[in-house]
Protein backbone atom coordinates (compact mmCIF):
# COMPACT_ATOMS: atom_id res chain seq x y z
CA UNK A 1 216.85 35.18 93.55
CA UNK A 2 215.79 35.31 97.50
CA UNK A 3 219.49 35.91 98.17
CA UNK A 4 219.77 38.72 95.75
CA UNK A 5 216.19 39.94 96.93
CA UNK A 6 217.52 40.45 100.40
CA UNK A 7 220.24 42.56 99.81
CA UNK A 8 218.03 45.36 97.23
CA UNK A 9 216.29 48.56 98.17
CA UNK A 10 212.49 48.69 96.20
CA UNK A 11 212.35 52.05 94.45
CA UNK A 12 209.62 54.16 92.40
CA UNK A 13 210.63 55.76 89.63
CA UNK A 14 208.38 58.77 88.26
CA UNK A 15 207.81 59.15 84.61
CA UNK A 16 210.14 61.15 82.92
CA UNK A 17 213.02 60.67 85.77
CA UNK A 18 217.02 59.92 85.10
CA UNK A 19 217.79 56.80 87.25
CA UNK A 20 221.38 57.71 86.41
CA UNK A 21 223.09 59.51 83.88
CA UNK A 22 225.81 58.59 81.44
CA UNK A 23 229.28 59.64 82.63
CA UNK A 24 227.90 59.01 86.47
CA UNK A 25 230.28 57.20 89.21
CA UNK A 26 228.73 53.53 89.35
CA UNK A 27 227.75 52.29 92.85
CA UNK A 28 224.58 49.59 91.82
CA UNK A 29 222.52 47.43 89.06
CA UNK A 30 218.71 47.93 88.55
CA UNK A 31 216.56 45.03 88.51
CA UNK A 32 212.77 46.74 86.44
CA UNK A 33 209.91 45.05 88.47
CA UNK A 34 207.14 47.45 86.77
CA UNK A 35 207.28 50.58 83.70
CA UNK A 36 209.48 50.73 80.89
CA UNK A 37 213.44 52.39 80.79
CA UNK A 38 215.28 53.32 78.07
CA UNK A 39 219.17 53.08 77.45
CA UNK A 40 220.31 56.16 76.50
CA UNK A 41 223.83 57.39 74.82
CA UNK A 42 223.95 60.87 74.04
CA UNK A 43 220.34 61.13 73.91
CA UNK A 44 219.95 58.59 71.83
CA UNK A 45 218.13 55.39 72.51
CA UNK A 46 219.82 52.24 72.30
CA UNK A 47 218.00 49.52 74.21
CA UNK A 48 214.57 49.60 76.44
CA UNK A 49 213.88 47.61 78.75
CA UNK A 50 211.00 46.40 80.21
CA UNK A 51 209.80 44.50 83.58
CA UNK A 52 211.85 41.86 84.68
CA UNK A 53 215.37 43.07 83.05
CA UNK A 54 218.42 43.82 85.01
CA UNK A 55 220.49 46.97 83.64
CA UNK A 56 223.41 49.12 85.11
CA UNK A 57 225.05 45.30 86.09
CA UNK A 58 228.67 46.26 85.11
CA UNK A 59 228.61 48.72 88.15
CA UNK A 60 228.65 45.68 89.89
CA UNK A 61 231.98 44.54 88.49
CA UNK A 62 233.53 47.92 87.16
CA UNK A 63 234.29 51.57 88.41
CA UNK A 64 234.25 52.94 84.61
CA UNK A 65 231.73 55.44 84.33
CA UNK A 66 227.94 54.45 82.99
CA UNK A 67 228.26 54.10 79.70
CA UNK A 68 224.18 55.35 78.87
CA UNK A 69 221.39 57.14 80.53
CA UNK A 70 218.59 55.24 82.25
CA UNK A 71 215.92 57.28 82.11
CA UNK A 72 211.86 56.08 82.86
CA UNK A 73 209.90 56.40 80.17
CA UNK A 74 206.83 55.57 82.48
CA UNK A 75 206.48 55.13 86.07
CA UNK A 76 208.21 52.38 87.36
CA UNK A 77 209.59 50.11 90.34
CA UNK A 78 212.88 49.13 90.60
CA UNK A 79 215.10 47.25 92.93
CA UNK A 80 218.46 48.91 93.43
CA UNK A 81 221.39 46.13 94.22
CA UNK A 82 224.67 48.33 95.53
CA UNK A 83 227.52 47.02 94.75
CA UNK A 84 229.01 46.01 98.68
CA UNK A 85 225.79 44.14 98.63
CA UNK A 86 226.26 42.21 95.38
CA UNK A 87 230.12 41.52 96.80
CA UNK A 88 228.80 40.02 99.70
CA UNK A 89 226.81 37.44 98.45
CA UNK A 90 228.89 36.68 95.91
CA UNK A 91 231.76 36.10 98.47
CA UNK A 92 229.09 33.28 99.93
CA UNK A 93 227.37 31.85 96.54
CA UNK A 94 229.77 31.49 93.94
CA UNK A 95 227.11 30.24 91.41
CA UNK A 96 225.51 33.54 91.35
CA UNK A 97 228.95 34.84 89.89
CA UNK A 98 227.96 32.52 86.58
CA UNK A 99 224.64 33.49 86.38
CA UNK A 100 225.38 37.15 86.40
CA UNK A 101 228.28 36.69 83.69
CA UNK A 102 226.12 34.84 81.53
CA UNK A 103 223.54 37.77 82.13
CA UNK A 104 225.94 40.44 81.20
CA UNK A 105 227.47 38.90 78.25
CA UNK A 106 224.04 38.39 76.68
CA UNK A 107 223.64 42.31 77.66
CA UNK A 108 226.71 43.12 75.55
CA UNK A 109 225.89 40.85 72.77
CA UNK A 110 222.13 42.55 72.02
CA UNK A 111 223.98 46.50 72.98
CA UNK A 112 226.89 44.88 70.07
CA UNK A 113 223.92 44.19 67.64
CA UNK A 114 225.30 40.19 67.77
């Protein structure tokens, strides 16, 4: 986690704000440190999340646009990992690779209803 630490930007997130919107250009994945986000698909929850939960990962390994809205539902901190970033470590530490695939399947599996 210090590896992936060094290469995010710590953000506040006020109440009420879009983090990004469905349909937007991925460039990075959202780690919540503090507040609550919900998933949104055509304004319609799907999944909150709360402190410690990465979301927005498959910008990490895709250029589809975001699927959902991430929008604070209280204010929060988050650390923003940009893709380049993410490539660059993983180019060094393959077992972060794994880790992050097992993270995003289990993602896709609770978004699936599985």
């Amino acid at each position: 986690l210090a590896l992936v630490a060094e290469q995010t930007i710590e953000k506040q997130i006020a109440k009420g704000a879009i983090i990004y919107s469905e349909g937007d250009v991925p460039d990075a994945a959202y780690v919540l440190v503090r507040g609550r986000v919900v998933l949104q698909r055509a304004n319609e929850d799907i999944m909150a999340v709360g402190p410690g939960a990465a979301f927005g990962a498959w910008a990490l390994a895709d250029d589809s646009p975001r699927p959902y809205t991430a929008k604070a539902t209280e204010g929060s901190k988050v650390l923003r990992l940009r893709r380049d970033g993410f490539m660059e470590l993983l180019s060094e530490h393959v077992e972060l690779a794994d880790a992050m695939l097992r993270g995003m399947a289990q993602r896709l599996r609770k978004l699936l209803g599985q």
